[in-house]
N, C-alpha and C. Protein backbone atom coordinates (compact mmCIF):
# COMPACT_ATOMS: atom_id res chain seq x y z
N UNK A 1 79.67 42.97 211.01
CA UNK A 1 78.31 43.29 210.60
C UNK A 1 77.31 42.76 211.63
N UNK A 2 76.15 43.40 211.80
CA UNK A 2 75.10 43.14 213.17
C UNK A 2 74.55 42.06 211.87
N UNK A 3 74.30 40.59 212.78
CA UNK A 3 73.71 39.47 212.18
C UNK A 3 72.10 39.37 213.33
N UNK A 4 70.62 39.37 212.51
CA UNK A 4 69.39 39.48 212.83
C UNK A 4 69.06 38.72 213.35
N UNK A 5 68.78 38.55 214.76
CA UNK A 5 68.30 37.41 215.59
C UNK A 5 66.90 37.71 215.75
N UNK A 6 66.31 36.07 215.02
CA UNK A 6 64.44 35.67 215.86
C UNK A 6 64.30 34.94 217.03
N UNK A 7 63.82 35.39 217.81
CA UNK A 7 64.01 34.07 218.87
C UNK A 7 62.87 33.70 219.09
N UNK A 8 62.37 32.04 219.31
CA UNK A 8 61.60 30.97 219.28
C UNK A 8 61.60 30.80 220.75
N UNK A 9 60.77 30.99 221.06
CA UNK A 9 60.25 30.45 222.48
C UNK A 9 58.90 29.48 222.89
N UNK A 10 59.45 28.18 223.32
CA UNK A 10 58.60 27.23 223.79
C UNK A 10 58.50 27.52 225.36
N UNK A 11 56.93 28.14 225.09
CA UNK A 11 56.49 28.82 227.12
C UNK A 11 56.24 27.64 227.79
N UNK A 12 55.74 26.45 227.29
CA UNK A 12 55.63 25.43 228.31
C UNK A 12 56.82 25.06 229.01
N UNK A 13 58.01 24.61 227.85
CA UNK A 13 59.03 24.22 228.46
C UNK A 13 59.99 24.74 229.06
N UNK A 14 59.58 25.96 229.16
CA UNK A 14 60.67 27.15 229.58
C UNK A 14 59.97 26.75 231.20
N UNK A 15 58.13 27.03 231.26
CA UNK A 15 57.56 27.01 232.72
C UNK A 15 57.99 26.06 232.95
N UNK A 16 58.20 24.70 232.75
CA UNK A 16 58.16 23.50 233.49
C UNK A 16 59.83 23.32 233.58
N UNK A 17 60.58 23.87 233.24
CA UNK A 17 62.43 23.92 233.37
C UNK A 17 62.27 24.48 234.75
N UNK A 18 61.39 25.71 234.63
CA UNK A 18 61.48 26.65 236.01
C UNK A 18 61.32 25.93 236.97
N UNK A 19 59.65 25.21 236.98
CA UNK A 19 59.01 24.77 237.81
C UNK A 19 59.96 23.65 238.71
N UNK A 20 60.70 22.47 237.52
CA UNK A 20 61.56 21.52 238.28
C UNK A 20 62.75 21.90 238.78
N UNK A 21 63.01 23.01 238.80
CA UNK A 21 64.39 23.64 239.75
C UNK A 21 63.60 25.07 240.71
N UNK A 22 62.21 24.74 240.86
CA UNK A 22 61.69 25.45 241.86
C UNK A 22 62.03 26.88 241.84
N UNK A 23 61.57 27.44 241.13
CA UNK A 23 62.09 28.73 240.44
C UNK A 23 60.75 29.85 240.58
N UNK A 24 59.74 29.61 241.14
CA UNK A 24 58.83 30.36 240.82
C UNK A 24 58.64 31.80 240.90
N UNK A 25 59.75 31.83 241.78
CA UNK A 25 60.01 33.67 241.48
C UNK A 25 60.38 33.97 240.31
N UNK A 26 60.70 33.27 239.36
CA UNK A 26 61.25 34.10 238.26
C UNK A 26 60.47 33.73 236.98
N UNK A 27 58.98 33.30 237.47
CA UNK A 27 57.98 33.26 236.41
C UNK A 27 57.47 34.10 235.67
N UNK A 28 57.93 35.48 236.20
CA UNK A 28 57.34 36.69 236.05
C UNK A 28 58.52 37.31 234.72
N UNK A 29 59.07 36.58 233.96
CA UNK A 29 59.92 36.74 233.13
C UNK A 29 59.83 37.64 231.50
N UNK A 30 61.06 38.70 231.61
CA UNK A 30 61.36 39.04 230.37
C UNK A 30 61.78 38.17 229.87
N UNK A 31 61.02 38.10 228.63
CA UNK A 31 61.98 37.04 227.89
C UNK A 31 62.62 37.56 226.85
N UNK A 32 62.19 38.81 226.27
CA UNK A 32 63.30 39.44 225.27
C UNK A 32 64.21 39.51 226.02
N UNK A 33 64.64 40.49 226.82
CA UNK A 33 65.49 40.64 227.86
C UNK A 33 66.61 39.57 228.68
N UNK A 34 66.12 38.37 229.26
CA UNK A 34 66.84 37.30 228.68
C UNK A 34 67.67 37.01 227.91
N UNK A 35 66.98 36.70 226.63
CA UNK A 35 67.58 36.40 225.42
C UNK A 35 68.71 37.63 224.94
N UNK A 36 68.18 38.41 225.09
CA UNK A 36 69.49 39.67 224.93
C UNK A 36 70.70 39.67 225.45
N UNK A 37 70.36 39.51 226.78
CA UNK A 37 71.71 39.28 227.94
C UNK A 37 72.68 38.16 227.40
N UNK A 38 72.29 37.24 226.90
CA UNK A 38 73.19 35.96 225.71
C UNK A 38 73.05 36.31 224.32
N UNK A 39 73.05 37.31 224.23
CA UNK A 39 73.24 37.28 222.84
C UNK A 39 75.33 37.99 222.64
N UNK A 40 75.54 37.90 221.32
CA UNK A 40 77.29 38.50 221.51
C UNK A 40 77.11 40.05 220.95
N UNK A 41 77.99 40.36 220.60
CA UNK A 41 78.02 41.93 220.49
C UNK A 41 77.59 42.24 219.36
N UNK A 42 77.69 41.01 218.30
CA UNK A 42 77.76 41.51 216.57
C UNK A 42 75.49 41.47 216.81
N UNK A 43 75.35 40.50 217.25
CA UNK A 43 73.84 39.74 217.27
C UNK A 43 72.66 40.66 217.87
N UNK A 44 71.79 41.00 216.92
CA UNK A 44 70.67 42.12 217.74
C UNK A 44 69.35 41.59 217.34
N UNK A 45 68.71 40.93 218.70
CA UNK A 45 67.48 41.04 218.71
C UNK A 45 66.51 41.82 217.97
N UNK A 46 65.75 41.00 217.06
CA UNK A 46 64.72 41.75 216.30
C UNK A 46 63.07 41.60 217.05
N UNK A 47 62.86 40.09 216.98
CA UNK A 47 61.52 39.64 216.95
C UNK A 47 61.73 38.54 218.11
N UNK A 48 60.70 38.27 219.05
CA UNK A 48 60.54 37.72 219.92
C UNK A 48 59.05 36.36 219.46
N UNK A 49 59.24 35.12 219.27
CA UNK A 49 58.00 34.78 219.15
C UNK A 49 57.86 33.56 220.11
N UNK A 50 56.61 34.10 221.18
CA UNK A 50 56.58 33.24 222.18
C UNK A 50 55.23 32.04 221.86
N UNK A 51 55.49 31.15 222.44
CA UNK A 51 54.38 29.93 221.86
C UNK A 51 54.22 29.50 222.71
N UNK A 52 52.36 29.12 223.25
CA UNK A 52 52.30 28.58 224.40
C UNK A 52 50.76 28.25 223.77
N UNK A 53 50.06 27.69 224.95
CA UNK A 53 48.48 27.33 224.65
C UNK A 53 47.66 28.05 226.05
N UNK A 54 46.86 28.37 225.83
CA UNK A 54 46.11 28.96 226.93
C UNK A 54 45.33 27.33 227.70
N UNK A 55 45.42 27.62 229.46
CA UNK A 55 45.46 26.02 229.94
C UNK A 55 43.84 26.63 230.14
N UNK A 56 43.11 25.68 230.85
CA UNK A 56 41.59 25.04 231.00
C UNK A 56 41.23 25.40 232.24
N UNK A 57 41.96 25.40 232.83
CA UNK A 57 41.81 25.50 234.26
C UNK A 57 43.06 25.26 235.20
N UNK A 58 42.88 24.84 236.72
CA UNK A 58 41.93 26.01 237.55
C UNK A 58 41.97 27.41 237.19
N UNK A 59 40.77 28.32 238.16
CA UNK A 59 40.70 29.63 237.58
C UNK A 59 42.19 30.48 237.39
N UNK A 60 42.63 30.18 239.08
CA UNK A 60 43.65 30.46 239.57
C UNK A 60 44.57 30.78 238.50
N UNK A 61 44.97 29.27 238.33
CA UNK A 61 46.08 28.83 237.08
C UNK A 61 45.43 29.79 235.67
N UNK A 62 44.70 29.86 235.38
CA UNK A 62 44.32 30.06 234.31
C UNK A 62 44.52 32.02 234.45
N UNK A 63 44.12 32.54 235.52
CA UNK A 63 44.25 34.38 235.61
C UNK A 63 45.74 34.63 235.65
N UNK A 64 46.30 33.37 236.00
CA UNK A 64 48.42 33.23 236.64
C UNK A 64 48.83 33.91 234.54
N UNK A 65 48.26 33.00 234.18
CA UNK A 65 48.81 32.41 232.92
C UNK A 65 48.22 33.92 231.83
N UNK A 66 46.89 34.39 231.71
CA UNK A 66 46.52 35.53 231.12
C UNK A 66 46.97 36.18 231.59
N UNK A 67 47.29 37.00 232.67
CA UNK A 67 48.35 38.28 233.07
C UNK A 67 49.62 38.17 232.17
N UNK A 68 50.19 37.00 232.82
CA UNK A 68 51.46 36.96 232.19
C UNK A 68 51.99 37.27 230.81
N UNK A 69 50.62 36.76 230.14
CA UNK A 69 50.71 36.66 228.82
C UNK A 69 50.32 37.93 227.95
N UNK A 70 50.03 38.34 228.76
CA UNK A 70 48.82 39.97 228.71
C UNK A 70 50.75 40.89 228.45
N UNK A 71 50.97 40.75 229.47
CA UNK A 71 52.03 41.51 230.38
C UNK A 71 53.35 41.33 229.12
N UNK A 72 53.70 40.14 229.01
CA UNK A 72 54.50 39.76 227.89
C UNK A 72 54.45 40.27 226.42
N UNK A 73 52.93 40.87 226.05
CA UNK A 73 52.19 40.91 224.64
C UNK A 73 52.89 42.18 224.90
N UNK A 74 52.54 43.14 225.70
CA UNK A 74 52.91 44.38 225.54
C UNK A 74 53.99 45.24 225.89
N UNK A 75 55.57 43.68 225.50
CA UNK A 75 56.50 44.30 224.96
C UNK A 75 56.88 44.43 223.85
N UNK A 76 57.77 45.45 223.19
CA UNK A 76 57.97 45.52 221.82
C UNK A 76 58.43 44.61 221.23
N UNK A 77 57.87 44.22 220.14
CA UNK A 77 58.60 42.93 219.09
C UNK A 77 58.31 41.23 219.53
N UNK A 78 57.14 41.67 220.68
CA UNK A 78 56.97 40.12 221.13
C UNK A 78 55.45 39.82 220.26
N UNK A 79 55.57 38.74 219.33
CA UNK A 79 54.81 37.90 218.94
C UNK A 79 54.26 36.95 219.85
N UNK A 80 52.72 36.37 219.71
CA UNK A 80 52.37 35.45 220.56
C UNK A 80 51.79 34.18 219.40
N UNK A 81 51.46 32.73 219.79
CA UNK A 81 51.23 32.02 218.95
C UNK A 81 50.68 31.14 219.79
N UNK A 82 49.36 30.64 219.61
CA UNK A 82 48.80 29.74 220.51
C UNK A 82 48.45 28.36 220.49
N UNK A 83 48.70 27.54 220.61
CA UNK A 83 48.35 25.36 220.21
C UNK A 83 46.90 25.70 220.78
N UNK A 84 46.50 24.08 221.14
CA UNK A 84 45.74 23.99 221.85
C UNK A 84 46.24 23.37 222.99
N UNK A 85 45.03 22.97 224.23
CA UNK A 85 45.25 22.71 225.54
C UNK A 85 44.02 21.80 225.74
N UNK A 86 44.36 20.08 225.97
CA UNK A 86 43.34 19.30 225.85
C UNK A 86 43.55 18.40 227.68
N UNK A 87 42.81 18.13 227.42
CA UNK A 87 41.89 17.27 228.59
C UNK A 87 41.82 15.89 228.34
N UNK A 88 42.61 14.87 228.91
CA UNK A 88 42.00 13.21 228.64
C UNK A 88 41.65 13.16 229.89
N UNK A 89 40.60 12.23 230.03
CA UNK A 89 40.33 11.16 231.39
C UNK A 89 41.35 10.14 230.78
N UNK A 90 42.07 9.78 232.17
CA UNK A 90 42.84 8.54 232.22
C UNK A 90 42.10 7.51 233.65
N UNK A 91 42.24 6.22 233.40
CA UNK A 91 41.89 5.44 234.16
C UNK A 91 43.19 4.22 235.11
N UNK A 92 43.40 4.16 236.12
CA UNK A 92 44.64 3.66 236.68
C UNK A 92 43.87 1.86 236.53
N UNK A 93 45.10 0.92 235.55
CA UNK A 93 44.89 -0.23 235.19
C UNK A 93 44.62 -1.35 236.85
N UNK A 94 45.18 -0.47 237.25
CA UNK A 94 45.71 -1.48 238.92
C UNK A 94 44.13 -1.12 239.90
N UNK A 95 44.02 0.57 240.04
CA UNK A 95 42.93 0.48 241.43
C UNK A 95 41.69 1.10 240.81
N UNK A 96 41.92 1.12 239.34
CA UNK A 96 40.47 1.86 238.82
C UNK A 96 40.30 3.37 239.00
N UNK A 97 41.38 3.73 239.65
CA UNK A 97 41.49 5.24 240.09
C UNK A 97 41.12 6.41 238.55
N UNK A 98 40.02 7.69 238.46
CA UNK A 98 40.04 7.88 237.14
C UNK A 98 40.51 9.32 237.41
N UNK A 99 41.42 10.08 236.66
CA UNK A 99 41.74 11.48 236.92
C UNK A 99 41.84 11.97 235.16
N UNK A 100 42.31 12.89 235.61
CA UNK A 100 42.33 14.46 234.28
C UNK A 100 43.95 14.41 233.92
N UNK A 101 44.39 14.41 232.61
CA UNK A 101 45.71 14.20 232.26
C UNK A 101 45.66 15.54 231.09
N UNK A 102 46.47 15.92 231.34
CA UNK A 102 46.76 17.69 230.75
C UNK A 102 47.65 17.69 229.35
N UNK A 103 47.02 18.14 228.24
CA UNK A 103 48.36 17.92 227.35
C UNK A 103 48.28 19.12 226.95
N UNK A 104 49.68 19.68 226.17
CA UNK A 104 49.58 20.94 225.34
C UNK A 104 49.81 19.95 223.86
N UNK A 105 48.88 21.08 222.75
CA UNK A 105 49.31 20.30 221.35
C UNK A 105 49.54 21.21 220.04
N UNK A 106 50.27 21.06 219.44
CA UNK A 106 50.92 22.06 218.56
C UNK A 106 51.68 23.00 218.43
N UNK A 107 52.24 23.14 219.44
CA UNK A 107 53.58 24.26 220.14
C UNK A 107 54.80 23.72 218.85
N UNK A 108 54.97 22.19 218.88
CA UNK A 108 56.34 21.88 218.51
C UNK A 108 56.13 22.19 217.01
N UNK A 109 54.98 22.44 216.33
CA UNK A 109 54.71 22.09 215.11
C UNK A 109 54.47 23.70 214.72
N UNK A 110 53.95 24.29 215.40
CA UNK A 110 54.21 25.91 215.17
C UNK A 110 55.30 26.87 215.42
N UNK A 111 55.94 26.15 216.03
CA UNK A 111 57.44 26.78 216.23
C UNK A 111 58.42 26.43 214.81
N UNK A 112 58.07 25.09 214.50
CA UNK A 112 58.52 24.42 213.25
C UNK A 112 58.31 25.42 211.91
N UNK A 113 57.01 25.65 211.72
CA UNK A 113 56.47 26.37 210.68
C UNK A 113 57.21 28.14 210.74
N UNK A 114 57.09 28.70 211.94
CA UNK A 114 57.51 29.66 211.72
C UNK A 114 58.80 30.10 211.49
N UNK A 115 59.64 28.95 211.96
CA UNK A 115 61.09 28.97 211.89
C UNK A 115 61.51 28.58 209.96
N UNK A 116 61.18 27.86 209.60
CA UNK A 116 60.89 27.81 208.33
C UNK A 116 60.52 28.49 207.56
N UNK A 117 59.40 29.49 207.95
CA UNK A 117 58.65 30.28 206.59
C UNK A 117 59.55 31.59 207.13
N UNK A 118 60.28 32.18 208.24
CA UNK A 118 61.12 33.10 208.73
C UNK A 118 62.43 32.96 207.71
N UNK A 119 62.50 32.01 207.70
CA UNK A 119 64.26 31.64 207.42
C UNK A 119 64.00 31.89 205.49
N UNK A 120 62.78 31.10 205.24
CA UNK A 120 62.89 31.26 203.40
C UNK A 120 61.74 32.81 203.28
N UNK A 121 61.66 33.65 204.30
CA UNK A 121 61.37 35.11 203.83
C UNK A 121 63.03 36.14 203.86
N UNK A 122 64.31 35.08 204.10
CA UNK A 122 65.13 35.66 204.37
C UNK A 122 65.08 36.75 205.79
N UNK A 123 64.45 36.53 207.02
CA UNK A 123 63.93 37.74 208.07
C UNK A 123 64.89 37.28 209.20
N UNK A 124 66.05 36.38 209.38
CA UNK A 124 67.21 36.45 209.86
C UNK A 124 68.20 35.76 209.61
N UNK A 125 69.12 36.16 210.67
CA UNK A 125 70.43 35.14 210.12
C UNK A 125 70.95 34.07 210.84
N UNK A 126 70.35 34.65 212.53
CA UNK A 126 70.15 33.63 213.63
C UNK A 126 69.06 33.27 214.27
N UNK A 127 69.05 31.98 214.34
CA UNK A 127 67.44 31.91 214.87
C UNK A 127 67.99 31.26 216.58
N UNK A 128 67.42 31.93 218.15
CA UNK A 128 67.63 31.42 218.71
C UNK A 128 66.27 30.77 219.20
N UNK A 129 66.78 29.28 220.00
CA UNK A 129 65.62 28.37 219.99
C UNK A 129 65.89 28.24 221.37
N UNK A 130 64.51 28.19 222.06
CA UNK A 130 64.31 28.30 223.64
C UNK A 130 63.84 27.28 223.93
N UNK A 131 63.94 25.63 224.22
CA UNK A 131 63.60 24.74 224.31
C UNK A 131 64.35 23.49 224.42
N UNK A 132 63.94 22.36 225.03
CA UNK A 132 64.65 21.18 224.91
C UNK A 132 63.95 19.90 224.45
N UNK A 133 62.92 20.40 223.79
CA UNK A 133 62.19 19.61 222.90
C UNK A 133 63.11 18.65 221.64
N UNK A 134 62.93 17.64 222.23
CA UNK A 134 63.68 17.08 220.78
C UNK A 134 63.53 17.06 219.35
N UNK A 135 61.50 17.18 219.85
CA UNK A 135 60.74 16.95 218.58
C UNK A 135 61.24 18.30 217.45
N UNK A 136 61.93 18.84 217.65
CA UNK A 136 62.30 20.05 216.43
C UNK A 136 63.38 19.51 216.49
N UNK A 137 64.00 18.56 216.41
CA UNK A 137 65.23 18.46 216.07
C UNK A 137 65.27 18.43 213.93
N UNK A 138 64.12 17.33 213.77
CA UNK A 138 63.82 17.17 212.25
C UNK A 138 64.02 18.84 211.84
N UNK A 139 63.26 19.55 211.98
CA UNK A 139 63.38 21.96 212.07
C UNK A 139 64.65 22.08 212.04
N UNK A 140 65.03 21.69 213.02
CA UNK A 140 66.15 22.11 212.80
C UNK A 140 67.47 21.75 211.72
N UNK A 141 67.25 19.93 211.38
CA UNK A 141 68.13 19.68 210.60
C UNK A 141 67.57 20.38 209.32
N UNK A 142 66.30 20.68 208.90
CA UNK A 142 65.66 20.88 207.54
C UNK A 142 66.41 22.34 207.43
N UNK A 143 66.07 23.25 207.93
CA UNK A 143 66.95 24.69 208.19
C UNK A 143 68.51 24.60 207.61
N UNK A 144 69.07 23.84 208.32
CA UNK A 144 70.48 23.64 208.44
C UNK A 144 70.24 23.29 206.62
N UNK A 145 69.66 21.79 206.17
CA UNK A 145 70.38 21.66 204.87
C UNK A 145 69.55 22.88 203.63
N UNK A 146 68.65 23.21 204.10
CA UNK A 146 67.31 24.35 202.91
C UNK A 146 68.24 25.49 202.99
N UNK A 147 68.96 26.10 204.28
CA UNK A 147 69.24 27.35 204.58
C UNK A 147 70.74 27.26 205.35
N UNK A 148 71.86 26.91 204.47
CA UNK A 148 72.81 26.65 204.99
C UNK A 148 73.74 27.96 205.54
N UNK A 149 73.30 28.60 205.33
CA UNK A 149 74.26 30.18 205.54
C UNK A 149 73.43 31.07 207.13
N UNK A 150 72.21 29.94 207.18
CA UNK A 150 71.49 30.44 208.33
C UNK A 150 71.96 30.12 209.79
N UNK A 151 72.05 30.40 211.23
CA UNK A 151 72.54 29.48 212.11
C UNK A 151 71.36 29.95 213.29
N UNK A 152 71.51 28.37 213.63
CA UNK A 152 70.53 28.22 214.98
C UNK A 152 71.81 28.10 216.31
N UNK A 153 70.86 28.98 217.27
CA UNK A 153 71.38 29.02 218.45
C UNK A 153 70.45 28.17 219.30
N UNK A 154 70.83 27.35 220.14
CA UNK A 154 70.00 26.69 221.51
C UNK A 154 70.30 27.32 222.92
N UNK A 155 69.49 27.77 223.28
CA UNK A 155 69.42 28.24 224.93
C UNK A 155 68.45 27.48 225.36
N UNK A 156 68.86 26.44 226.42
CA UNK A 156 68.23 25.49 227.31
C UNK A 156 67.53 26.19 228.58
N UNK A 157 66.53 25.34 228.87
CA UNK A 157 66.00 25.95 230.10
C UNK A 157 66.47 25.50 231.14
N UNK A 158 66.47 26.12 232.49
CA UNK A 158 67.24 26.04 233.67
C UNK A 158 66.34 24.21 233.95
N UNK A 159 67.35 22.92 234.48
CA UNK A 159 66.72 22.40 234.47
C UNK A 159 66.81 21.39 233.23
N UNK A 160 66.76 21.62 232.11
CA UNK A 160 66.52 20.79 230.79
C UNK A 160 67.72 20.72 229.86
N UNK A 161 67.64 19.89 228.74
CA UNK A 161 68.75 20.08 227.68
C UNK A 161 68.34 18.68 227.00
N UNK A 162 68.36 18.70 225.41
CA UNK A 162 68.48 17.83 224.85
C UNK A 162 70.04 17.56 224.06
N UNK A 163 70.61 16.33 223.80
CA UNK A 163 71.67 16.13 223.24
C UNK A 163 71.70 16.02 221.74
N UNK A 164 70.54 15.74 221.11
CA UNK A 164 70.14 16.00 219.61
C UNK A 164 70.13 17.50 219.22
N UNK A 165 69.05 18.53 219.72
CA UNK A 165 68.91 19.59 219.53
C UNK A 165 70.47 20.39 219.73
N UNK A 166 71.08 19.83 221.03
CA UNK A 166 72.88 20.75 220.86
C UNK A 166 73.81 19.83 219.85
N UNK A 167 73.56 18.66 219.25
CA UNK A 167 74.16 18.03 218.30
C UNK A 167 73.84 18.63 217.09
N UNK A 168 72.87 19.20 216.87
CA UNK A 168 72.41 19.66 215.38
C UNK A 168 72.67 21.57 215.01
N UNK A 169 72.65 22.00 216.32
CA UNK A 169 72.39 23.18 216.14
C UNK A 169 73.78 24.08 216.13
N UNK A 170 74.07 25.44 216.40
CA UNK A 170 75.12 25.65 215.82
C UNK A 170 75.82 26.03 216.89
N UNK A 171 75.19 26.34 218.02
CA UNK A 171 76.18 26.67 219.55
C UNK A 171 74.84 26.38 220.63
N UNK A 172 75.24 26.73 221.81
CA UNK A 172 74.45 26.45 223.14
C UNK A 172 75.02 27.27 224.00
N UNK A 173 73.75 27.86 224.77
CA UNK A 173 73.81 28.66 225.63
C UNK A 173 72.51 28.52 226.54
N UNK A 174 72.90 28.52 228.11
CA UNK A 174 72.08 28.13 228.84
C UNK A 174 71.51 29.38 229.70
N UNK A 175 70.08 29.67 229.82
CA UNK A 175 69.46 30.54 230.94
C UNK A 175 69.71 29.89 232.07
N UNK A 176 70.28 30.64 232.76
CA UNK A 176 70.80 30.29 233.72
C UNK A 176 69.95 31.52 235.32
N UNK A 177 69.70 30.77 236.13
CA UNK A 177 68.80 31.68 237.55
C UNK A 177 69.25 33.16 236.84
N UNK A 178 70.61 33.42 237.25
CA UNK A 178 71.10 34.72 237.44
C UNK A 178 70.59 35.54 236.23
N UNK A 179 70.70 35.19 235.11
CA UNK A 179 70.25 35.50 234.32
C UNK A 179 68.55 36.18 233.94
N UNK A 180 67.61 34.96 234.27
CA UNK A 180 66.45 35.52 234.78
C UNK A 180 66.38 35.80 235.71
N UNK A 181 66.93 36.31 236.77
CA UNK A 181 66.69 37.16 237.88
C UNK A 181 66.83 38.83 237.24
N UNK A 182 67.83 38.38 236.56
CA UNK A 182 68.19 40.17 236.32
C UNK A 182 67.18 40.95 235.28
N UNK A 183 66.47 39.68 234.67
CA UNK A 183 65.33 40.06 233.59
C UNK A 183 63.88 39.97 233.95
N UNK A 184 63.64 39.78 234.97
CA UNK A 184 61.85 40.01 235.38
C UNK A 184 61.46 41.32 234.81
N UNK A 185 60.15 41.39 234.63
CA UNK A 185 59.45 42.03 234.02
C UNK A 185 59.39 43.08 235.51
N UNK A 186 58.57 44.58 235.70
CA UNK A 186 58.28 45.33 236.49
C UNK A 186 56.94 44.58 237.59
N UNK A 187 57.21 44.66 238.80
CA UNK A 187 55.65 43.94 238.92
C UNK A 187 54.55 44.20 238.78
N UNK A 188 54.25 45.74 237.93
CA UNK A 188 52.76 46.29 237.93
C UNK A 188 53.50 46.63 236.51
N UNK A 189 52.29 45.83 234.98
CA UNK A 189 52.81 46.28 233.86
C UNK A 189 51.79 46.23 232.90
N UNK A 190 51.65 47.60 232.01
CA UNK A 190 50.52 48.48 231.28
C UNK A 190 50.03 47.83 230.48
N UNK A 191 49.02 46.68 230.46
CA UNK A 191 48.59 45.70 228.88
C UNK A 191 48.68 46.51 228.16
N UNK A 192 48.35 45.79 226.94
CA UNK A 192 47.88 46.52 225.56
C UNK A 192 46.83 47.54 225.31
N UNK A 193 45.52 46.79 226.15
CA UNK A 193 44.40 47.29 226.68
C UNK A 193 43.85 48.56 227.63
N UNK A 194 45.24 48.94 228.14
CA UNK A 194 45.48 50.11 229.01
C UNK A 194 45.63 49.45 230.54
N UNK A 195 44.97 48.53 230.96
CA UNK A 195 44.93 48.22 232.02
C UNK A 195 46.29 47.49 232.90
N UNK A 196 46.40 47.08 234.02
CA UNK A 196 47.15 47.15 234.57
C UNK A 196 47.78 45.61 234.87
N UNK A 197 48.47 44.87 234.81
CA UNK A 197 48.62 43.31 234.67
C UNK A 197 49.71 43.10 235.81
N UNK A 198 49.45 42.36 237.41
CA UNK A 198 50.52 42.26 237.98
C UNK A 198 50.86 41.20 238.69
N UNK A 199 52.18 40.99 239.17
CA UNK A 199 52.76 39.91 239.12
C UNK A 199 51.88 39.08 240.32
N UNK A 200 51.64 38.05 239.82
CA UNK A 200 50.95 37.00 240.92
C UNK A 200 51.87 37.01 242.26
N UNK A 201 51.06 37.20 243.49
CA UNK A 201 51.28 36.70 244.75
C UNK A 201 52.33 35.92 244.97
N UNK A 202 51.84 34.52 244.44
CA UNK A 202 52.62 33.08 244.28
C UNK A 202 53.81 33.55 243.82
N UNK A 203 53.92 33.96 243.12
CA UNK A 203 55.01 34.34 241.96
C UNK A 203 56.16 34.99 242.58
N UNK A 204 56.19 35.32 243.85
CA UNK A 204 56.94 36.13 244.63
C UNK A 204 58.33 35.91 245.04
């Protein structure tokens, strides 16, 4: 029998897996597509829900990040879900040095919620989780004992892995380069809006 896969995607930690194995060509990422390529024969992709926060700046960074996201929206079955994106001044205790410290907030806690209110609408049977966040590990055990007939999959980002999250969950499977290589998106791709969204320069 085909068993209904949601897949949960944490965009920060997926970018920053990339980023520390220097990956930036393959920022330009399908991520249904991806996730498909690991999935097994019985398992069919339904719903895609990607979670990220829109960043502050620079402009640069900030037009990198709306394309992408633009570009991503207007594939089929991809959900988007947004935290926020905050700003501290930090001050260095030693030379007085004062800079800008970047956080994302609510990714782990909205991925939480939807994986939960998904699982008790009965809307799959596998949930795969794109992250190495530990902080869902609590999600994940709550799932496991509320929804025992349900199973979570972990696909780590190139780069990352937690040992709680593959201790709790029900198998592991890693994105691996080859993998997103074979899944980039087209580099010129049709928003929602009609207009035209394409792959950053950098991104090359």
């Amino acid at each position: 029998m085909t068993e209904r896969v949601f897949a949960y995607i944490d965009g920060f930690n997926l970018y920053f897996g990339l980023k520390s194995q220097n990956l930036r060509h393959l920022y330009w990422l399908n991520v249904p597509g991806a996730i498909r390529r690991l999935l097994e024969r019985r398992e069919q992709l339904e719903v895609t829900k990607y979670f990220t926060s829109r960043v502050s700046g620079p402009p640069g960074k900030v037009q990198r990040q709306n394309d992408y996201i633009d570009a991503l929206a207007s594939l089929p079955n991809v959900r988007l879900y947004f935290g926020s994106y905050q700003t501290h001044p930090r001050t260095c205790a030693s030379c007085g040095a004062v800079w800008e410290q970047h956080s994302e907030k609510q990714t782990d806690v909205n991925i939480a919620v939807e994986l939960l209110v998904d699982a008790h609408r009965d809307a799959f049977d596998t949930a795969v989780l794109v992250t190495a966040d530990a902080d869902l590990v609590p999600a994940v055990v709550a799932l496991k004992q509320l929804f025992p007939t349900k199973r979570i999959v972990m696909m780590f980002p190139p780069g990352r892995g937690s040992v709680r999250l593959e201790q709790e969950a029900h198998g592991k499977r890693r994105l691996r380069p080859w993998v997103l290589q074979a899944n980039q998106l087209p580099d010129t791709v049709i928003g929602l809006d009609g207009f035209p969204r394409s792959r950053p320069p950098e991104w090359r």
